[in-house]
Protein backbone atom coordinates (compact mmCIF):
# COMPACT_ATOMS: atom_id res chain seq x y z
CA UNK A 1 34.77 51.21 100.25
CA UNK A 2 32.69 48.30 98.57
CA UNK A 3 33.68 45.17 97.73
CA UNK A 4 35.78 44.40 94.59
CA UNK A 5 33.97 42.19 92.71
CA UNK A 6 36.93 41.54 90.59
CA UNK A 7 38.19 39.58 93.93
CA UNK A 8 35.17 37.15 93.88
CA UNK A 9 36.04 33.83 93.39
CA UNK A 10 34.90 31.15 90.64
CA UNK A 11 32.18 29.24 92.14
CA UNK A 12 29.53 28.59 89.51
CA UNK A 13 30.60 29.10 86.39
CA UNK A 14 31.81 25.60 85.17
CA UNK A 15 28.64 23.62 85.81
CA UNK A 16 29.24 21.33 82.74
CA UNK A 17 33.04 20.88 82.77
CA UNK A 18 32.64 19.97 86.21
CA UNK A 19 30.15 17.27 85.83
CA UNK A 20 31.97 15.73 82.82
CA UNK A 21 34.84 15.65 85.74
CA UNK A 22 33.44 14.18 88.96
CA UNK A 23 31.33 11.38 86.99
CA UNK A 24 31.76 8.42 89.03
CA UNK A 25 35.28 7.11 89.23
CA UNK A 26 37.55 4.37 88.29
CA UNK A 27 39.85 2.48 90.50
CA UNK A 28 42.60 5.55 91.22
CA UNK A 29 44.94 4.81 93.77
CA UNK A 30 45.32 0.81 93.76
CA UNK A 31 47.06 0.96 90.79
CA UNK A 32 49.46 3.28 91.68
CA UNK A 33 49.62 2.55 95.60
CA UNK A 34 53.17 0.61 96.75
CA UNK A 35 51.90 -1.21 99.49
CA UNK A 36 52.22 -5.01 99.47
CA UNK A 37 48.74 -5.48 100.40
CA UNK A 38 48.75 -9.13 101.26
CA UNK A 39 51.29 -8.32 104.21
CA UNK A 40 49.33 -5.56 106.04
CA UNK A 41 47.98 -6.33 109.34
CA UNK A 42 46.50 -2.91 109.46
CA UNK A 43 46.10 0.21 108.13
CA UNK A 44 45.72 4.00 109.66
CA UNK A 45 45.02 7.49 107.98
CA UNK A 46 44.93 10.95 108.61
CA UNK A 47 43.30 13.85 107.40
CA UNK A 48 43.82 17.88 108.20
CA UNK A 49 40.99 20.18 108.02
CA UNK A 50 41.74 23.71 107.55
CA UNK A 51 39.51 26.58 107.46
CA UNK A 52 39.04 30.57 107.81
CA UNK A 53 36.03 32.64 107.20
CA UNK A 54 35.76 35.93 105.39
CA UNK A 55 34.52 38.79 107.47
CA UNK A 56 33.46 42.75 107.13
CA UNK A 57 36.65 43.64 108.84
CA UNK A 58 39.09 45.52 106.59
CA UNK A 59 38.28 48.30 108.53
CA UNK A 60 35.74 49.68 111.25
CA UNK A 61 33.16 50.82 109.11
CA UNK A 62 31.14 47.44 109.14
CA UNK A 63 28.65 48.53 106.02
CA UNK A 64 31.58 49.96 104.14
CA UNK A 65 34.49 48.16 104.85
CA UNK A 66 35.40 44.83 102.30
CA UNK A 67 35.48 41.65 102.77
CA UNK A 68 38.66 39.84 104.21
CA UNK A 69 39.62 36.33 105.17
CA UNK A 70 39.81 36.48 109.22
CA UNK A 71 44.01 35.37 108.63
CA UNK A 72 44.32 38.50 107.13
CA UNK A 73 42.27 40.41 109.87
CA UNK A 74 44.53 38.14 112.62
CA UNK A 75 47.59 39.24 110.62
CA UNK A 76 46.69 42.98 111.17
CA UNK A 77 45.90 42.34 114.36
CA UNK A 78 48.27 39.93 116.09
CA UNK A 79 48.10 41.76 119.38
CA UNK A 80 44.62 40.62 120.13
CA UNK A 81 43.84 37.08 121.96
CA UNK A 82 45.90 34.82 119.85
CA UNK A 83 46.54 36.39 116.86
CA UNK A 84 49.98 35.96 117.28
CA UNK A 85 49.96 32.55 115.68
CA UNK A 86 48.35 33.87 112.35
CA UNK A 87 52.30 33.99 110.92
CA UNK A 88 52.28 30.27 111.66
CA UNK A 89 49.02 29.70 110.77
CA UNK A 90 50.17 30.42 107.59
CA UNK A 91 52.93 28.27 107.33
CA UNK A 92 50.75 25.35 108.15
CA UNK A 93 48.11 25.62 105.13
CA UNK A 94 51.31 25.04 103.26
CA UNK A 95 53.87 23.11 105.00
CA UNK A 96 52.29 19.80 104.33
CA UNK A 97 53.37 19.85 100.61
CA UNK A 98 57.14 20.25 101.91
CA UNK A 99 57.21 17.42 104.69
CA UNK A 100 55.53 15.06 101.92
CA UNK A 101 57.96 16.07 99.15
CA UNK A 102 60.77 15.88 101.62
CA UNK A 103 59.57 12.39 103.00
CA UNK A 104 59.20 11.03 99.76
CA UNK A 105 62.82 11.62 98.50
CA UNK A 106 64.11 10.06 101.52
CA UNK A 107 62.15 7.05 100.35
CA UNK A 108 59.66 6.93 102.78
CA UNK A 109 55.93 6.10 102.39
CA UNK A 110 53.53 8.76 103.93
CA UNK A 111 49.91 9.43 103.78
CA UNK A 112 47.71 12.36 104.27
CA UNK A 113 44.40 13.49 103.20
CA UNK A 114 43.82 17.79 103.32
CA UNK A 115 40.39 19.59 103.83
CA UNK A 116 40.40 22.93 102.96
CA UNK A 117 37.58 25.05 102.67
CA UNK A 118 36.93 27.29 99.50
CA UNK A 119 36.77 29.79 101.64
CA UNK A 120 39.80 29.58 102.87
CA UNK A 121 41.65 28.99 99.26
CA UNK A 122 39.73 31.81 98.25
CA UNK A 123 40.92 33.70 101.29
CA UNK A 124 45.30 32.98 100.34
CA UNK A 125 44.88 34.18 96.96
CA UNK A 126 42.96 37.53 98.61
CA UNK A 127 46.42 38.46 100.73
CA UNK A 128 48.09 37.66 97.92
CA UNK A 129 49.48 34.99 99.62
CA UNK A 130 49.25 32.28 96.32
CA UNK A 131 53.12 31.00 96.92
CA UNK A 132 50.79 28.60 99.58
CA UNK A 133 48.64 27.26 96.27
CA UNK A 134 50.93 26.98 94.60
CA UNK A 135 53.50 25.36 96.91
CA UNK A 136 50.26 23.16 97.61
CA UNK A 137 49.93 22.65 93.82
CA UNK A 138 52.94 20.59 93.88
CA UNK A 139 51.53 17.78 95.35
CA UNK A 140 48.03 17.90 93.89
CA UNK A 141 48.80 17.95 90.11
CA UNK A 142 51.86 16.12 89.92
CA UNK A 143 51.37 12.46 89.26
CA UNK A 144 54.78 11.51 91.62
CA UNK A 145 52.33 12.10 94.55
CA UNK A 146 48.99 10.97 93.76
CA UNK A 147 49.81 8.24 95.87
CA UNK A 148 50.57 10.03 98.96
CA UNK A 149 48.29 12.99 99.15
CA UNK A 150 44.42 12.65 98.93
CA UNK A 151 42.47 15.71 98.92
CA UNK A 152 38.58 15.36 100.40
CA UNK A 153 35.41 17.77 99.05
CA UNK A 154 33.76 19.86 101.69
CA UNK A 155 31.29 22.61 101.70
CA UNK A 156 32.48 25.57 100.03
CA UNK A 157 31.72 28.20 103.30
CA UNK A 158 32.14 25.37 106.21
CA UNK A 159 28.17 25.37 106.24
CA UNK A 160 26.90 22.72 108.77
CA UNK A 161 24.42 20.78 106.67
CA UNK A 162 21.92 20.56 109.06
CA UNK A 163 21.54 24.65 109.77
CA UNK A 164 21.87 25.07 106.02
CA UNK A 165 18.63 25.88 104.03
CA UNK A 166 17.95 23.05 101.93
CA UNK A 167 18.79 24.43 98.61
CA UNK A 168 21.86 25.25 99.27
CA UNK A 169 23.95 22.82 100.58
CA UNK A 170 23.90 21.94 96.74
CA UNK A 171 25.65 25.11 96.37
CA UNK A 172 27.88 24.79 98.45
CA UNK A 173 29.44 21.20 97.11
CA UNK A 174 29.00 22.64 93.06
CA UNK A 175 30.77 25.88 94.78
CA UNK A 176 33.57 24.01 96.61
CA UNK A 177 34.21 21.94 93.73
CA UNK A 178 34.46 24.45 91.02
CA UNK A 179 36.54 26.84 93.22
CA UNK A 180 39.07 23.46 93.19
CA UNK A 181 38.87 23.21 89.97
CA UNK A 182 39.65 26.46 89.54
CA UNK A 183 42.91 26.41 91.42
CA UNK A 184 44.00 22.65 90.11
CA UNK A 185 42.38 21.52 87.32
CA UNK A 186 40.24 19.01 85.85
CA UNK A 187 42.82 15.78 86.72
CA UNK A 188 43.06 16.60 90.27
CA UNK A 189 39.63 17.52 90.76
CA UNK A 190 39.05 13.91 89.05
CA UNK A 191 40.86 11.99 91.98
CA UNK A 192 38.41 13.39 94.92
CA UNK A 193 36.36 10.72 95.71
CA UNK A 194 35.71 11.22 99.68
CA UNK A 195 33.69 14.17 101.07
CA UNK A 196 34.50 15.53 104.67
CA UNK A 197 31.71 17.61 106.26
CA UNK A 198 31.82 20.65 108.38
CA UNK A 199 32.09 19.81 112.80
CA UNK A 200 32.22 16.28 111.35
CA UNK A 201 28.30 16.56 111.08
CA UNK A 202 25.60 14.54 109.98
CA UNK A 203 21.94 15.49 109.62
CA UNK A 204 19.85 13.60 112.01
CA UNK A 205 16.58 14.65 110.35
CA UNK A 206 15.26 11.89 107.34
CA UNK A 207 14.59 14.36 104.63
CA UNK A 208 17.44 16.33 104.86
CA UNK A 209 19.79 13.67 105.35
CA UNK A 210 18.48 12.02 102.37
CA UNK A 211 18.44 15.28 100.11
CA UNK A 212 22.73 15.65 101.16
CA UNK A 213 23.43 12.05 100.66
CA UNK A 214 21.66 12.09 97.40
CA UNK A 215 23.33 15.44 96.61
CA UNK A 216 26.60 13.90 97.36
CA UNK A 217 25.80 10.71 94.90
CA UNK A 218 25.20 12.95 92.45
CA UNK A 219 28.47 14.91 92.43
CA UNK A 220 30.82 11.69 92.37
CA UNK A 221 31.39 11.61 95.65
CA UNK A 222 31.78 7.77 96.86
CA UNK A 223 32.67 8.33 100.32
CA UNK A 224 31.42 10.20 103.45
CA UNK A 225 33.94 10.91 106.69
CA UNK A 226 31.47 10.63 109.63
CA UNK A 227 32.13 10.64 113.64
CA UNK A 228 31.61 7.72 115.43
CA UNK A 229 28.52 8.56 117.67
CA UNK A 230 26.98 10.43 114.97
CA UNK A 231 25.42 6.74 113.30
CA UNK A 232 23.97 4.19 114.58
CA UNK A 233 23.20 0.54 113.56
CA UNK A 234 19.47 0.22 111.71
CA UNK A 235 17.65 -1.50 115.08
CA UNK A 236 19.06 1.61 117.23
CA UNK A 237 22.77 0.34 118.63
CA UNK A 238 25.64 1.78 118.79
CA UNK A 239 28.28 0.72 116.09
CA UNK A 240 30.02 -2.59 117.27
CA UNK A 241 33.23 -2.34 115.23
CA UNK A 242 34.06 1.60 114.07
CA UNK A 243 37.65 0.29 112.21
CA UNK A 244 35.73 -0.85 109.07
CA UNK A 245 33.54 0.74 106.82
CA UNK A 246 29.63 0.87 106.93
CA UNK A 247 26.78 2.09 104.37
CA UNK A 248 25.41 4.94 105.88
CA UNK A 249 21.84 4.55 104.08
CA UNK A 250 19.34 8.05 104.17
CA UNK A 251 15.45 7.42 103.66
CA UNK A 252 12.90 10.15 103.78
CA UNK A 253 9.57 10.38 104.49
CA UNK A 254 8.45 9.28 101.37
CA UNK A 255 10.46 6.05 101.85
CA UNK A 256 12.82 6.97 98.92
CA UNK A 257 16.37 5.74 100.25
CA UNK A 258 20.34 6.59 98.70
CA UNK A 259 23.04 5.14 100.46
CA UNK A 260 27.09 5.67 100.94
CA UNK A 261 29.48 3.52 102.06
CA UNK A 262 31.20 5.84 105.09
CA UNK A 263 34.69 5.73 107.04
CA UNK A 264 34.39 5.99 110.94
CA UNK A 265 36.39 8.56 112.99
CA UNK A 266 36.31 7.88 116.26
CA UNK A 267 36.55 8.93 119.85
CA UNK A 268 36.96 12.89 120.23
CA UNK A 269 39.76 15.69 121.16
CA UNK A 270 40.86 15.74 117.32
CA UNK A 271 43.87 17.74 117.28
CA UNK A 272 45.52 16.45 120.07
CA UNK A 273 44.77 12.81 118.39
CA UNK A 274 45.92 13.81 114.94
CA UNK A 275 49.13 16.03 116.18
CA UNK A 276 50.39 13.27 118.27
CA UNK A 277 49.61 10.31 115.17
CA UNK A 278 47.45 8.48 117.89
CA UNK A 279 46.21 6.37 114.99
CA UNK A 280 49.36 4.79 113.55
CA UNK A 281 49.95 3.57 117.72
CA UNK A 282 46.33 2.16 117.95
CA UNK A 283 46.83 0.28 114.71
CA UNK A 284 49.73 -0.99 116.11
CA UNK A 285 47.42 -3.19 118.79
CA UNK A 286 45.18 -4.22 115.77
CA UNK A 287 45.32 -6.81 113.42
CA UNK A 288 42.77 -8.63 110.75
CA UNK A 289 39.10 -10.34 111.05
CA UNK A 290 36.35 -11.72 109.21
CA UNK A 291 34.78 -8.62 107.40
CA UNK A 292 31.65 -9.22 105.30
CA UNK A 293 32.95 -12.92 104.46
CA UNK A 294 36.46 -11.75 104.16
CA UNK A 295 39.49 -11.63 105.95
CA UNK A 296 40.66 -8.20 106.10
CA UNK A 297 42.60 -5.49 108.21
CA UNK A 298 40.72 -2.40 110.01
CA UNK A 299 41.84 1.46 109.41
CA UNK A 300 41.61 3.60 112.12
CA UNK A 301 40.82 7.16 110.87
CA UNK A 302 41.38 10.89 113.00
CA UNK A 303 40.63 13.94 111.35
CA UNK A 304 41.66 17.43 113.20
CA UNK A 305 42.56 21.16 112.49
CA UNK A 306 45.56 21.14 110.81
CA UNK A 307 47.06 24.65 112.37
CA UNK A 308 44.57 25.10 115.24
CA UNK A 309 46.65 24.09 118.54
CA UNK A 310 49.82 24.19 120.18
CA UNK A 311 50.35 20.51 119.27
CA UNK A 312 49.50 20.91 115.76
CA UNK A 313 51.52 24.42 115.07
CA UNK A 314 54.01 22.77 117.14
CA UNK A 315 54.26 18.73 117.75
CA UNK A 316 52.57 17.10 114.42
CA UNK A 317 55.38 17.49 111.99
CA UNK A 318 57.70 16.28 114.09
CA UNK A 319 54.94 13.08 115.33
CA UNK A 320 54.22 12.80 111.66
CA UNK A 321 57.71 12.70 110.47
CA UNK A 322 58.87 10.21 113.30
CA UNK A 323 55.77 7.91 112.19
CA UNK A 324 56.23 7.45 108.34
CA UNK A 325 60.20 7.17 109.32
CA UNK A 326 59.23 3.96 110.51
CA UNK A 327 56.26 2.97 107.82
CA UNK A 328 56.54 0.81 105.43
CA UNK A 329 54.81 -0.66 102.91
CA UNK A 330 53.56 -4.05 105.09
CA UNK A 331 52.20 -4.59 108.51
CA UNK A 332 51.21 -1.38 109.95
CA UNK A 333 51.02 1.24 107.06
CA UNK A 334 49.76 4.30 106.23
CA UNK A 335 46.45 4.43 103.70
CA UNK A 336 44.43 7.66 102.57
CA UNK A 337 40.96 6.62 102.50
CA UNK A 338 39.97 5.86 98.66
CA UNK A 339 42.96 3.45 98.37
CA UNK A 340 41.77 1.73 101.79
CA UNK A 341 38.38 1.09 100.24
CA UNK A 342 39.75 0.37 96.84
CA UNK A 343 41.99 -2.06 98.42
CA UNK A 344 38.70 -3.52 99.83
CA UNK A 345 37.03 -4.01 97.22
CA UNK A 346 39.98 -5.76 95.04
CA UNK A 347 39.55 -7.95 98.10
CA UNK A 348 36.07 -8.98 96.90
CA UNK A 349 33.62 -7.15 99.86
CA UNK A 350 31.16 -4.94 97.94
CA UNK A 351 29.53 -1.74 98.85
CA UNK A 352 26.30 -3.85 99.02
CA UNK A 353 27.80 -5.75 101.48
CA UNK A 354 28.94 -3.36 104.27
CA UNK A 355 26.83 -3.44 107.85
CA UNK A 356 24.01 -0.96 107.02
CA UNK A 357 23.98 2.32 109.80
CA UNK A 358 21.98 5.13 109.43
CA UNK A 359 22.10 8.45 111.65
CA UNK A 360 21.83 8.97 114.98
CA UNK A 361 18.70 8.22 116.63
CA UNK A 362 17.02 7.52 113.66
CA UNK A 363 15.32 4.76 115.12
CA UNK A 364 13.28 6.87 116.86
CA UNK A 365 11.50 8.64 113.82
CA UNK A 366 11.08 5.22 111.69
CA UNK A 367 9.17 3.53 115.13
CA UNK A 368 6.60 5.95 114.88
CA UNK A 369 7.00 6.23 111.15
CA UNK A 370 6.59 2.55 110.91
CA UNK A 371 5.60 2.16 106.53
CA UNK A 372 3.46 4.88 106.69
CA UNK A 373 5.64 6.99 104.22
CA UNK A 374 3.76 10.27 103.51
CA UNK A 375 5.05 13.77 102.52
CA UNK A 376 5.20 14.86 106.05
CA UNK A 377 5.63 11.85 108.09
CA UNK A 378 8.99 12.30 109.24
CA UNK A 379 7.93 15.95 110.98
CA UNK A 380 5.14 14.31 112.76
CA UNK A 381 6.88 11.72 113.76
CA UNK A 382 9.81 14.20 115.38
CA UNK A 383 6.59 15.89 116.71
CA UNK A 384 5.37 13.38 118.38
CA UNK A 385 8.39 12.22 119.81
CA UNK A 386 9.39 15.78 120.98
CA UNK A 387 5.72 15.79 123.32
CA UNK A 388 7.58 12.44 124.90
CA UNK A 389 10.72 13.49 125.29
CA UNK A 390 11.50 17.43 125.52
CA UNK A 391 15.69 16.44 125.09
CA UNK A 392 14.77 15.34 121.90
CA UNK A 393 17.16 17.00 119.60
CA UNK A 394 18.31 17.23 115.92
CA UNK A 395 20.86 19.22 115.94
CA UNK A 396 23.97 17.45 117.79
CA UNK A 397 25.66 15.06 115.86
CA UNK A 398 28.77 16.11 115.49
CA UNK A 399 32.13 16.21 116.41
CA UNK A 400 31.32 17.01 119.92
CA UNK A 401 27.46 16.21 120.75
CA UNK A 402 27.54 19.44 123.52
CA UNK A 403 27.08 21.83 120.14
CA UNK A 404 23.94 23.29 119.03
CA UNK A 405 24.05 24.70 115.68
CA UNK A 406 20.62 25.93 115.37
CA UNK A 407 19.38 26.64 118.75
CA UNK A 408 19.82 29.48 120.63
CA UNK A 409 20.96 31.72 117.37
CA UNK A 410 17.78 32.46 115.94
CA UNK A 411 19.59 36.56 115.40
CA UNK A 412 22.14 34.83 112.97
CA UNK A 413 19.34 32.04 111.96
CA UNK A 414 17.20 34.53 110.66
CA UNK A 415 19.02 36.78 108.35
CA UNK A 416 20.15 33.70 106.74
CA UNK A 417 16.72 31.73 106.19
CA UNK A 418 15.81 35.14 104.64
CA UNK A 419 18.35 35.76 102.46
CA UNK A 420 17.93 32.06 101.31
CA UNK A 421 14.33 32.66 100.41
CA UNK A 422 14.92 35.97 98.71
CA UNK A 423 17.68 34.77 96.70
CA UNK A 424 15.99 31.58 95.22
CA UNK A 425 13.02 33.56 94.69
CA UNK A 426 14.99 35.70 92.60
CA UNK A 427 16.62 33.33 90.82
CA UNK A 428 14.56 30.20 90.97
CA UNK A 429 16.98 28.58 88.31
CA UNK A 430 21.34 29.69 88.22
CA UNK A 431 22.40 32.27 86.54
CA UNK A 432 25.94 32.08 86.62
CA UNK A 433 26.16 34.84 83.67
CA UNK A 434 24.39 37.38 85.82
CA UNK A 435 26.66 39.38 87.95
CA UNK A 436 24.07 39.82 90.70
CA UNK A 437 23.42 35.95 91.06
CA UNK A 438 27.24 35.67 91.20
CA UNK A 439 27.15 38.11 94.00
CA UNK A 440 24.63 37.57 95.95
CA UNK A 441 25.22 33.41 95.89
CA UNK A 442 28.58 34.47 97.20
CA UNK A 443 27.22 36.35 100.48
CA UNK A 444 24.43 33.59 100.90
CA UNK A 445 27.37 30.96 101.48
CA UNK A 446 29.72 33.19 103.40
CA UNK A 447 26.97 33.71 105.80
CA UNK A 448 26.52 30.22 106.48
CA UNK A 449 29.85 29.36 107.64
CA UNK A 450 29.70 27.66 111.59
CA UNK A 451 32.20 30.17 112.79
CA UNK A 452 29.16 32.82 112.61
CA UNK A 453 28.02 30.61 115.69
CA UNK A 454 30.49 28.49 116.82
CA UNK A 455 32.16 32.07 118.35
CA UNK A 456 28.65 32.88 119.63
CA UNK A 457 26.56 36.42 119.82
CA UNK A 458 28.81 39.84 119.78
CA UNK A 459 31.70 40.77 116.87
CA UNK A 460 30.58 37.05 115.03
CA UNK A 461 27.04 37.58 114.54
CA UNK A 462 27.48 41.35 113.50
CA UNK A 463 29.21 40.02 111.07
CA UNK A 464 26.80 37.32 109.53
CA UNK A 465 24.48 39.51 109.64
CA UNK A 466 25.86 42.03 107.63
CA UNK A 467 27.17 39.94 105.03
CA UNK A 468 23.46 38.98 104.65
CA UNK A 469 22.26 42.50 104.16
CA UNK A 470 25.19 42.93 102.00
CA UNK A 471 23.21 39.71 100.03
CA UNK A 472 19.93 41.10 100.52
CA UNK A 473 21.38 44.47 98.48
CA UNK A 474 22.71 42.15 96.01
CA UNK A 475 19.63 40.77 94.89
CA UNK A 476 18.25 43.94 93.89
CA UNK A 477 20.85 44.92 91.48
CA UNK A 478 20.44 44.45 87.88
CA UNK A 479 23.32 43.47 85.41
CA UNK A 480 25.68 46.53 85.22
CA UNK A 481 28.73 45.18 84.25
CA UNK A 482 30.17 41.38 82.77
CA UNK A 483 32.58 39.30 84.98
CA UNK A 484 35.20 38.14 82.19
């Protein structure tokens, strides 16, 4: 049984509408926030990421079976490991547009900001299970809670952007986006101003940290989520004070530089942070300090899985409910991120203004570099500085800096970089109207997802790699039928 293309989701066919959308923003969420800013001493946020890959694994039959999302497969299959907890699982992508609702016509004040991949949304409306978008809907295109819920962009598959081919981490952010436009409209897709990245990663590498910034910029994103020991101050030290925001700034070899003014998460152990609302408690030993000539409060950020955990499936609405029953709208208080910044830039600090950082160990690269920028330079430099030091690496910054995400799986690696090539040479320029572009762009990002190595060699990487000859077959098709 093949695939039913009739199941594949919208991910490139709204280029124009979506660009008229996500030009860059006005002020959103001051206007409509209810916190008396002049009284808050500090300010905390949260954010839930939530993700699930699609797989070969409808049935045994890897070339022949369909694609499902893995809940599915964990739903069919809740004897194995932990399956079990797919039924809750479940209840978690949507159970977050209840406990706000509920919260909210008690009077309280609560804050979160979701991260869901487009795989995932893609993957709920596969089972059939689109009660969760649309009980999700609820709080994402009714005005009453623009205030409390924030949603942040991603990459469409839950592609790490450094073990992404180049070209298409573009795809994935037009994909993501016009898959959420798909499912909520123009107006909500309006409101997304901060993007949260895959393993809370950040390309090390000059060129291709300067190709996703400037990708980002050019989408209307005006905010980047990044981990603590993933940046680095511009003369090589670590970050002095992580509760206020920076400007990440990305130059390449050619000396070309775009910059975005980035949020700090910080220490590690996300869930456990995030299910037990550890930030609302360290906010409660913080208060305000001189911040680029101003006085203003900090915001101590924690993003984490939002199902994935006995503490999250089982402690955070509990934590989360306890916190905002005590919330207001002074001292301590809740904040989603684009109302924190907004907030501090009504305060008179600029973008311009913010502590420059840049990623980690970049200072390395631009010693050697120096000003000698040349197509090229920032390879030689890594060369060179790879024959000093063998640990070297590009790879790590993350949420955890003991992951790898290229080395060590060139038999995933591969198949990918392949179908990459083949599919831009094939279509050099989109093609949304061509059923085989549509096709084979959607294999080339559900083969990049990090759960194809995160999980490591065996049942994972079978799978990667046949979704990539499943691309490969793609590309030779010629238009047969029209997607309506």
């Amino acid at each position: 049984m093949s695939d039913n293309i009739k199941e594949f989701p919208l991910i490139c066919c709204n280029e124009k509408k979506i660009k008229e959308t996500t030009k860059r923003k006005d002020t959103l969420y001051v206007p409509i926030s209810n916190i008396d800013e002049s009284k808050v001493t500090a300010a905390f946020g949260i954010a839930l990421h939530m993700h699930q890959p699609a797989i070969p694994a409808a049935s045994d039959d890897l070339e022949k079976t369909r694609l499902i999302n893995n809940l599915e497969y964990m739903m069919r299959h809740q004897e194995i490991h932990d399956n079990h907890n797919a039924p809750v699982f479940l209840k978690c992508y949507s159970r977050m547009s209840d406990i706000i609702r509920d919260l909210v016509k008690e009077g309280r004040n609560p804050r979160v900001m979701l991260d869901y991949s487009g795989n995932l949304l893609w993957g709920l409306k596969q089972m059939g299970e689109e009660q969760v978008l649309d009980n999700l809907s609820l709080v994402t295109t009714d005005k009453k809670y623009n205030r409390y819920v924030e949603w942040l962009g991603t990459m469409w598959s839950h592609a790490v952007v450094s073990s992404t081919p180049l070209p298409d981490i573009k795809l994935h952010i037009e994909a993501w986006q016009e898959h959420f436009f798909s499912i909520f409209g123009d107006e909500a897709l309006k409101r997304i101003k901060g993007f949260s990245p895959p393993e809370m990663h950040l390309p090390i590498h000059p060129d291709i940290c300067y190709e996703y910034i400037k990708t980002l910029n050019e989408h209307g994103y005006e905010w980047l989520m990044v981990q603590e020991h993933t940046i680095e101050n511009v003369d090589g030290t670590g970050i002095r004070d992580p509760y206020y925001p920076h400007r990440l700034v990305a130059k390449n070899s050619l000396g070309k530089a775009e910059s975005i003014t980035v949020l700090i998460k910080t220490q590690g152990s996300d869930t456990k942070l995030v299910g037990q609302m550890q930030p609302y408690y360290e906010a409660k030993t913080k208060n305000k300090k001189q911040w680029c000539g101003k006085e203003f409060y900090p915001y101590v950020l924690q993003i984490g899985d939002g199902e994935n955990g006995g503490v999250m499936m089982n402690e955070f609405p509990g934590m989360y409910k306890q916190v905002f029953g005590e919330v207001g709208i002074k001292g301590i208080v809740g904040m989603n991120g684009s109302e924190y910044l907004e907030f501090m830039l009504s305060a008179g600090i600029k973008k311009e203004q913010l502590p420059k950082v840049q990623p980690l160990s970049q200072h390395r690269i631009w010693e050697k570099i120096n000003t000698s920028y040349t197509p090229g330079a920032a390879d030689k430099a890594i060369d060179d500085i790879k024959k000093e030091d063998s640990g070297f690496n590009l790879d790590k910054a993350s949420w955890t800096n003991d992951k790898d995400w290229v080395k060590g799986y060139a038999n995933v690696m591969g198949p990918i970089n392949k179908l990459s090539a083949e599919f831009h040479k094939r279509f050099p320029e989109k093609a949304p109207k061509d059923p085989a572009y549509r096709e084979a762009l959607l294999y080339l990002l559900l083969s990049q997802t990090s759960c194809f190595r995160y999980w490591g060699s065996g049942r994972w990487t079978e799978y990667a790699k046949e979704i990539c000859r499943r691309g490969t077959e793609a590309l030779k098709k010629k238009q047969t039928f029209s997607f309506k």
